[in-house]
Protein backbone atom coordinates (compact mmCIF):
# COMPACT_ATOMS: atom_id res chain seq x y z
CA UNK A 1 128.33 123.81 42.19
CA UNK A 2 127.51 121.03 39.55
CA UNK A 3 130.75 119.34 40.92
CA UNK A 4 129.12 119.37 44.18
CA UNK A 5 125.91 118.33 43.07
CA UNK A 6 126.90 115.48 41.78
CA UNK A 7 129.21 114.27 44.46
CA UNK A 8 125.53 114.52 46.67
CA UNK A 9 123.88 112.63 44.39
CA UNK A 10 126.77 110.00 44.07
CA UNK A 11 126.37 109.50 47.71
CA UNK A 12 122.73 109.09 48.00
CA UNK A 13 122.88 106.70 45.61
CA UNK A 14 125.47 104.97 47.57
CA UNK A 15 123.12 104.79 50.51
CA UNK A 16 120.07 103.67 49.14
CA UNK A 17 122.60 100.81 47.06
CA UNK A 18 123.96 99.79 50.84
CA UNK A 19 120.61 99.91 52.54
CA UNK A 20 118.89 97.78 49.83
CA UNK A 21 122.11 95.49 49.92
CA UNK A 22 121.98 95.28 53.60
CA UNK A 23 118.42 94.67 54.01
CA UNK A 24 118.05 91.82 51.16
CA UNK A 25 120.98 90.11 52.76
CA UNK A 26 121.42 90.81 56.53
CA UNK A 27 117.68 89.66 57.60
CA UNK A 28 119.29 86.05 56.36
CA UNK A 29 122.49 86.16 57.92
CA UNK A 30 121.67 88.15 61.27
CA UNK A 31 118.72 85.80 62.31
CA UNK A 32 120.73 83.07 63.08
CA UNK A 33 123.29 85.22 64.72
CA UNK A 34 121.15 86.81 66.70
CA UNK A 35 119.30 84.21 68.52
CA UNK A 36 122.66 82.04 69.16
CA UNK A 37 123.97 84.91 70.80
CA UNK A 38 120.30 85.59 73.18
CA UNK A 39 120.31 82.02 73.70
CA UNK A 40 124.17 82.02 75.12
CA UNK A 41 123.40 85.56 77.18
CA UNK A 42 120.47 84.56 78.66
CA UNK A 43 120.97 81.04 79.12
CA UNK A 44 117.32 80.21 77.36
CA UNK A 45 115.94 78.72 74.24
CA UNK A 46 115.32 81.85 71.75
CA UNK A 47 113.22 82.38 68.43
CA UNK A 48 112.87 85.42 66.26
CA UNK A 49 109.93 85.12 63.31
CA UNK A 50 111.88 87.63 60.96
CA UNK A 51 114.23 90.30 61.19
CA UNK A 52 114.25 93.37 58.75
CA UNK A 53 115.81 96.77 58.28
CA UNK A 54 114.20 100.10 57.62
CA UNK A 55 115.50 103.23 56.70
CA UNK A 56 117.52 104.89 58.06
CA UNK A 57 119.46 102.21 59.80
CA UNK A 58 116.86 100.18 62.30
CA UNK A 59 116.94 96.79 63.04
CA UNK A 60 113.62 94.97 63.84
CA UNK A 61 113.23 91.85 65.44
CA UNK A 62 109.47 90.34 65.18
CA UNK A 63 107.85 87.89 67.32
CA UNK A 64 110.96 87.69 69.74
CA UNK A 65 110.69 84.77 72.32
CA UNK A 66 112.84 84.08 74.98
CA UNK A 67 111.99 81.18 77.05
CA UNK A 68 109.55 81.86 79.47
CA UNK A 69 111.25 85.06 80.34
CA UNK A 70 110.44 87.85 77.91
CA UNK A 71 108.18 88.06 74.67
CA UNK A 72 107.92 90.63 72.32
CA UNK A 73 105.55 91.33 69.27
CA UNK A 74 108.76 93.72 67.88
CA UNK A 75 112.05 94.64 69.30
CA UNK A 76 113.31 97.77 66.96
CA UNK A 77 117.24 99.07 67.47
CA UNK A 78 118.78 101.94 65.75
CA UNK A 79 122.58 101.87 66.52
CA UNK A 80 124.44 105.28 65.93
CA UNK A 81 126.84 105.03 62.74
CA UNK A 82 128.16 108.48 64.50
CA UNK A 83 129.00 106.38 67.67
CA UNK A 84 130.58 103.36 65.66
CA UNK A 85 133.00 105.67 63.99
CA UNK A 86 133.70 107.02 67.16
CA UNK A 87 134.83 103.65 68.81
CA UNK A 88 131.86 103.37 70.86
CA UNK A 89 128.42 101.44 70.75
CA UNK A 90 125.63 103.62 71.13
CA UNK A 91 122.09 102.86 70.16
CA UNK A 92 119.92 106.05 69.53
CA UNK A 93 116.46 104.17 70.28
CA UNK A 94 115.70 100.87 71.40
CA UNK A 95 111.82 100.31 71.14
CA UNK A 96 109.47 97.40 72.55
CA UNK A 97 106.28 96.62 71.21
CA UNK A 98 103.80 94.71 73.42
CA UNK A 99 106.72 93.13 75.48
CA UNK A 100 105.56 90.29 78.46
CA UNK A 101 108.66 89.82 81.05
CA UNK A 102 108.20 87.43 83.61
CA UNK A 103 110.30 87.60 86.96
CA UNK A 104 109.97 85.08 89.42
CA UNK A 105 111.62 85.00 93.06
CA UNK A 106 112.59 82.36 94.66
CA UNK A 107 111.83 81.50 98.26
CA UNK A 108 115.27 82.02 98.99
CA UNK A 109 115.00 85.50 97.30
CA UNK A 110 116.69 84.76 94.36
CA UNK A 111 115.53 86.72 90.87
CA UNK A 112 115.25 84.16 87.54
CA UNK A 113 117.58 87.60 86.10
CA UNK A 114 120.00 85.42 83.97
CA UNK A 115 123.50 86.26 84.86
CA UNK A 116 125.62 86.71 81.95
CA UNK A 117 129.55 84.80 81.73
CA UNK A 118 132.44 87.56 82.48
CA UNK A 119 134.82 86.62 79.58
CA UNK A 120 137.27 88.93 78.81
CA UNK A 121 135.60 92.99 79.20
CA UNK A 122 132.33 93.64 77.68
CA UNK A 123 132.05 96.45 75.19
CA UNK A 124 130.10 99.06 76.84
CA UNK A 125 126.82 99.83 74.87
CA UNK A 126 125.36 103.23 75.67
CA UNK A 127 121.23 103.94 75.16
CA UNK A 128 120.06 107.09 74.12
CA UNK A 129 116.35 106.29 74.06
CA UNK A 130 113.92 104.15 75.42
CA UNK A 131 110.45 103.39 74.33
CA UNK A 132 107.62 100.93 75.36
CA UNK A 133 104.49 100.48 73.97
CA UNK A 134 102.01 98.03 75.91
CA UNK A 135 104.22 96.03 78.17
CA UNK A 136 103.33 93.77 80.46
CA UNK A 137 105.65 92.61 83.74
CA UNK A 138 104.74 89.92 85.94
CA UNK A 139 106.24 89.42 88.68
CA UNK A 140 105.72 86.17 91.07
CA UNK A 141 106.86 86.23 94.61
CA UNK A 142 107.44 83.23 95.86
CA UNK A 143 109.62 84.22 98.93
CA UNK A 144 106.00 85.90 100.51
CA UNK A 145 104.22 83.42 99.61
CA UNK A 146 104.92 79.83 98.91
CA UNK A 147 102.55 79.54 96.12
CA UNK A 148 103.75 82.43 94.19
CA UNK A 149 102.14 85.84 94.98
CA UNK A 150 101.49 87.81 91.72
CA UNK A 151 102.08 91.85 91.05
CA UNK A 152 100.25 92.56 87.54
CA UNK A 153 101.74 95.87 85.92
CA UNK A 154 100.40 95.98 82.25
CA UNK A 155 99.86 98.75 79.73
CA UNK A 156 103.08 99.99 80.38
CA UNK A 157 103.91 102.69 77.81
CA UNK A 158 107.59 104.60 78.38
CA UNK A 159 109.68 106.95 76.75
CA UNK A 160 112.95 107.35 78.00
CA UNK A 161 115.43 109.99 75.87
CA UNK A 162 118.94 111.68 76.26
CA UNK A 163 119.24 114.83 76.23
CA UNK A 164 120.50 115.96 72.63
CA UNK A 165 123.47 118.71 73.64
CA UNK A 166 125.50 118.89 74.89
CA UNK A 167 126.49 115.55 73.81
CA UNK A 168 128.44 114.49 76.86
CA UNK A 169 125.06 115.24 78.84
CA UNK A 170 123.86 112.69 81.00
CA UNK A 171 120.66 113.97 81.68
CA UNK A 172 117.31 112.23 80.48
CA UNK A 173 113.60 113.34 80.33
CA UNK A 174 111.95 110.44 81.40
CA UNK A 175 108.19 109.50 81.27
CA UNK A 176 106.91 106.07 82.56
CA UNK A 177 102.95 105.24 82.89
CA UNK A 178 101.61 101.68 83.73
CA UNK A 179 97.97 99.91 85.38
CA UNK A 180 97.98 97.41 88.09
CA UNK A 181 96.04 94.34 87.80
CA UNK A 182 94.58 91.52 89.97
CA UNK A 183 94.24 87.57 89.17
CA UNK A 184 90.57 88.67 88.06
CA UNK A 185 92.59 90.77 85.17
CA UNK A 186 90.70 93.63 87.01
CA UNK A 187 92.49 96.97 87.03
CA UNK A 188 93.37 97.99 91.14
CA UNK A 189 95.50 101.02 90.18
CA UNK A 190 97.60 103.20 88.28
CA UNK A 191 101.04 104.60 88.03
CA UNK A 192 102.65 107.08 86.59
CA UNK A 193 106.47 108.51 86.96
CA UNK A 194 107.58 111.91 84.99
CA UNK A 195 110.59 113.90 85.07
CA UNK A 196 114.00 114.48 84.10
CA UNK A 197 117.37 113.08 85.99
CA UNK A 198 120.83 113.93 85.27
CA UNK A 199 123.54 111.53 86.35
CA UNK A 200 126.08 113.76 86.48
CA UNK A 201 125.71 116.28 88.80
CA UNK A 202 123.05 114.02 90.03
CA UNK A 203 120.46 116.15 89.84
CA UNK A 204 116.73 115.41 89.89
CA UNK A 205 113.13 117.13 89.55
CA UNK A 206 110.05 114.35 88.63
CA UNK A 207 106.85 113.54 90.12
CA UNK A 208 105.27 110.01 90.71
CA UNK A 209 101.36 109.79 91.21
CA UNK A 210 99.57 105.98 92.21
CA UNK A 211 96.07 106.51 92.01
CA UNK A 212 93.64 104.29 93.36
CA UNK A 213 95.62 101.55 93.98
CA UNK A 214 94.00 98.51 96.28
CA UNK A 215 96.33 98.72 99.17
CA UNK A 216 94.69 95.15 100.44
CA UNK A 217 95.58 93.57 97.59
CA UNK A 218 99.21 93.54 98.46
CA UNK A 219 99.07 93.26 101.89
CA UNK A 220 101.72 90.25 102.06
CA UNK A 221 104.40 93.09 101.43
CA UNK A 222 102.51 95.81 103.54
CA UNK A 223 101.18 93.22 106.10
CA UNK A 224 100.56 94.98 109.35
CA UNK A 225 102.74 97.39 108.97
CA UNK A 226 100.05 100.26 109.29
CA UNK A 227 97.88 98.86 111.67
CA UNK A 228 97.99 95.65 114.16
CA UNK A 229 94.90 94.33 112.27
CA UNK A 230 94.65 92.65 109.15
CA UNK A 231 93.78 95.31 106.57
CA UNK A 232 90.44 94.10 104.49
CA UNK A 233 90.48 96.72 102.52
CA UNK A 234 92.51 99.95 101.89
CA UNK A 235 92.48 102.37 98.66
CA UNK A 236 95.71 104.34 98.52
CA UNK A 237 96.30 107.57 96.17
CA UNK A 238 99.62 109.23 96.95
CA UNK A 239 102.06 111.83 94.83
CA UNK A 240 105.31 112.13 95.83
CA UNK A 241 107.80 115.08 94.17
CA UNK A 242 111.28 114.14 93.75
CA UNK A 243 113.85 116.79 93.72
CA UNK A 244 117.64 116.22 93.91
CA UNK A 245 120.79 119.06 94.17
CA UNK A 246 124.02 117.70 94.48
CA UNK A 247 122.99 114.15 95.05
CA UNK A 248 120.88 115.53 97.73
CA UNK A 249 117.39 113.85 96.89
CA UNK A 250 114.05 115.29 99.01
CA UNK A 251 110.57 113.72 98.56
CA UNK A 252 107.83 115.27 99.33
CA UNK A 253 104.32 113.30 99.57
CA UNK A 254 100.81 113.70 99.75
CA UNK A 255 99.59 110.06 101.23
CA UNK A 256 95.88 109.37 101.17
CA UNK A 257 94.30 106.13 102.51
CA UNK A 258 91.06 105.54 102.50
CA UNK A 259 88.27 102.68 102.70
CA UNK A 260 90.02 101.47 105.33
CA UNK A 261 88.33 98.19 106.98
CA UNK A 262 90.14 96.01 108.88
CA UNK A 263 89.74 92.04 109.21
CA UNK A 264 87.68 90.93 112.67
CA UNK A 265 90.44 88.45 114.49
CA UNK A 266 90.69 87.17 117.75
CA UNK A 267 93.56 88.18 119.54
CA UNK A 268 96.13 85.80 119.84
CA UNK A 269 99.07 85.27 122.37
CA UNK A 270 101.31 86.05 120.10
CA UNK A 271 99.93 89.49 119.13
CA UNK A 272 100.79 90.83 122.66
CA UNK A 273 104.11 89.73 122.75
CA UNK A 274 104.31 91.75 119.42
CA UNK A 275 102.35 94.84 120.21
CA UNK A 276 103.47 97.77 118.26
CA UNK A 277 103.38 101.22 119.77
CA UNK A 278 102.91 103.11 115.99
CA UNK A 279 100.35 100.94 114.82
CA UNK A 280 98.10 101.27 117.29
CA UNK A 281 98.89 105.35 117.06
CA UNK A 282 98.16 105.18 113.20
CA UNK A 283 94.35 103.50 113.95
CA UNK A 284 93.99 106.55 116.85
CA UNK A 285 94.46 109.06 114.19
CA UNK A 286 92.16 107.74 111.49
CA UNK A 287 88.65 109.33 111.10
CA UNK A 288 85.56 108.13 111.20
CA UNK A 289 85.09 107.66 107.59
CA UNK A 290 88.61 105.25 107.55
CA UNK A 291 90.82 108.02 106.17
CA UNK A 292 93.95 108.92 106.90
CA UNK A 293 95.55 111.66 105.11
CA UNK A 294 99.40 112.12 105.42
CA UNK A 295 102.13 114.60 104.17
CA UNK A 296 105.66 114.05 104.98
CA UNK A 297 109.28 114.49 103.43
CA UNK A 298 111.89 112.29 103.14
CA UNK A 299 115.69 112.83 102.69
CA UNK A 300 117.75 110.56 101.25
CA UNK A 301 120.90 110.16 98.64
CA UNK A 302 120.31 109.95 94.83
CA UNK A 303 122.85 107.86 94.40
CA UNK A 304 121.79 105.19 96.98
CA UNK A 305 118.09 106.06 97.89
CA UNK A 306 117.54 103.85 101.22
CA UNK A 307 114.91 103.79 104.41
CA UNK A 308 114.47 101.89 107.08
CA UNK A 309 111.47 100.57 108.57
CA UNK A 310 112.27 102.69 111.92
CA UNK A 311 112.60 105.67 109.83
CA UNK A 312 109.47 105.61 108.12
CA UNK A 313 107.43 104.78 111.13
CA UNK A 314 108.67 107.79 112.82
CA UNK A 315 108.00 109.98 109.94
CA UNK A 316 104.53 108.38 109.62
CA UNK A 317 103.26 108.74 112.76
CA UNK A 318 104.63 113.05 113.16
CA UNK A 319 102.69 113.24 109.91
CA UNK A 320 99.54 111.40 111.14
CA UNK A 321 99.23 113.60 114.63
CA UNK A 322 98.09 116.76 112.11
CA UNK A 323 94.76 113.87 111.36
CA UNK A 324 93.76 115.20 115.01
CA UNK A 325 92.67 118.32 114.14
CA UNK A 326 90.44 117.04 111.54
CA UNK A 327 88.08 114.34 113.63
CA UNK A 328 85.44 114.56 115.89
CA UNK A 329 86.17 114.74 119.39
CA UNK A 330 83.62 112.16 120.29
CA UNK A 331 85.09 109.97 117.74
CA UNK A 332 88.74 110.95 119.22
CA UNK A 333 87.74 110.03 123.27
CA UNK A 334 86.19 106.97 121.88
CA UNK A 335 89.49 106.14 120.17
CA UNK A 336 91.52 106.60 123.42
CA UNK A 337 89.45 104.82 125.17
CA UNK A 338 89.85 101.62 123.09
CA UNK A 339 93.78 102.20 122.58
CA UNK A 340 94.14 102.33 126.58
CA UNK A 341 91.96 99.48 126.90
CA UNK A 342 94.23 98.34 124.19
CA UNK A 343 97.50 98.94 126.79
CA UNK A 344 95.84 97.19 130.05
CA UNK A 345 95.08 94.21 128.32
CA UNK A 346 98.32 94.04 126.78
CA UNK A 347 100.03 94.16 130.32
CA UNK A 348 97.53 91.59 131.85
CA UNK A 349 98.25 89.01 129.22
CA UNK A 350 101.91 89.36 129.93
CA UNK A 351 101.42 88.82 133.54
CA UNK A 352 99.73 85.79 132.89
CA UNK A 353 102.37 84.47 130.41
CA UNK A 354 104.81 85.15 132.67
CA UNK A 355 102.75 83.45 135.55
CA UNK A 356 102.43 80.21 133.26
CA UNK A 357 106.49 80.36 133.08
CA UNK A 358 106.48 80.16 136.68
């Protein structure tokens, strides 16, 4: 027993010797290191204030800058000694303290996402935790709009974490919360994503809520694609459950719009030649206080999650018919009215366009 104590106590003194080596000497020759190799990965000039070690074996780099692409207050990473005996690079936590990130698309649709040189095979670096504490991402558009349309997400907090056992798992609890903003710095929205996901069956089981987001404030992305007129203003709350079997990945949402105004346009030529069928459908089934309530389900792959335009219109429009039931049937022959009116007009302008041809 004293043989045994004192092997314990030989090897805690051991530690504490290496960790007060390491951390008196590594801060001066990792810094160095460190930003050479951020500035030859991501192609950028770096700078790190100071780097430090605490117990038991985390890394922190303060005041990380690089280039106009990312900032953060403190980058913390706690490699696994476990996974280093092992062969392997595995880092138990990386952690992110008020981190900016700046992406910016081009007009040709290209993302400023530095690609890194393919010498040789990378060592493959598994994460087994995620966390972010106030982050900030902006991202600016310029392929919508030529002077660089803006999407604000900022107190971004996120914990990300592999399951513990077995240790092959792939599955990870996951939960992600964030606030839109405008160019005002005005909050339009929030957003929040919880759940778990395993990669290797592919299963799946989280919920994502965005609640009262200003729908008009991105309408270069959502243009007219709910209505032929210009949206004005539109408040959107939605929750959408995510469940996955076998790769087999069904979402179920609740869809609310409302505050719906639309922009007062004349009609142009060109908005007959483009008249859309489901648009027009989607302001029939609206109700008179500019609310339109939807619930639909979605099936896709985990995998490769994909929809197309066509899809979703269809799926939008059996969802909206249910609105029927809940609007006033003056309201309703008034709508009809307007939408047929909407149809006649539609086929006299294309006589006369094609009378002008002639």
């Amino acid at each position: 027993m004293k043989k045994f104590s004192k092997v314990l106590i030989a090897f805690i003194i051991t530690v504490i010797a290496l960790f007060i080596i390491l951390n008196l000497t590594f801060p001066y020759l990792a810094k160095e290191a460190i930003v050479r190799q951020i500035e030859q990965g991501l192609k950028v000039k770096a700078s790190i204030s100071k780097v430090s070690v605490t117990f038991p074996l985390t890394v922190n780099l303060i005041k990380l800058k690089a280039g106009e692409l990312m900032q953060a207050d403190k980058v913390s990473v706690s490699p696994s000694l476990l996974g280093f005996l092992a062969g392997k690079i595995v880092l138990n936590r990386v952690g992110l303290v008020n981190p900016v990130i700046v992406l910016e698309q081009s007009a040709e649709g290209k993302i400023n996402i530095p690609q890194f040189d393919s010498k040789g095979q990378a060592p493959k670096v598994y994460l087994a935790g995620l966390t972010i504490r106030s982050g900030t991402v902006i991202f600016i558009d310029k392929k919508v709009d030529a002077g660089g349309f803006k999407t604000i997400l900022t107190d971004i907090n996120a914990d990300v974490f592999k399951a513990p056992f077995p240790v092959s798992s792939m599955k990870a609890n996951f939960k992600v919360s964030a606030s839109f903003l405008n160019l005002s710095s005005a909050k339009i929205g929030d957003i929040n994503f919880t759940g778990w996901v395993d990669f290797g069956p592919k299963d799946m089981d989280a919920v994502l809520r965005l609640q009262d987001l200003d729908l008009a404030y991105f309408r270069p992305y959502c243009g007219n694609f709910i209505s032929e007129s210009q949206l004005d203003s539109a408040r959107l709350n939605m929750r959408s459950v995510f469940s996955s079997q076998n790769n087999d990945l069904e979402i179920i949402t609740d869809l609310n719009l409302s505050d719906l105004v639309y922009a007062q346009t004349e009609r142009q030529e060109a908005e007959f030649t483009s008249f859309d069928m489901a648009k027009s459908a989607l302001d029939l089934f609206t109700d008179a206080k500019g609310e339109l309530a939807l619930e639909f389900k979605l099936k896709t792959r985990l995998n490769s999650p994909g929809f197309n335009s066509k899809e979703l219109k269809k799926i939008i429009l059996t969802s909206a018919a249910k609105n029927l039931a809940r609007q006033n049937p003056a309201d309703l022959v008034r709508k009809v009215s307007d939408n047929i009116g909407k149809f006649k007009d539609f086929g006299k302008d294309l006589e006369r366009i094609f009378k002008d041809k002639n």
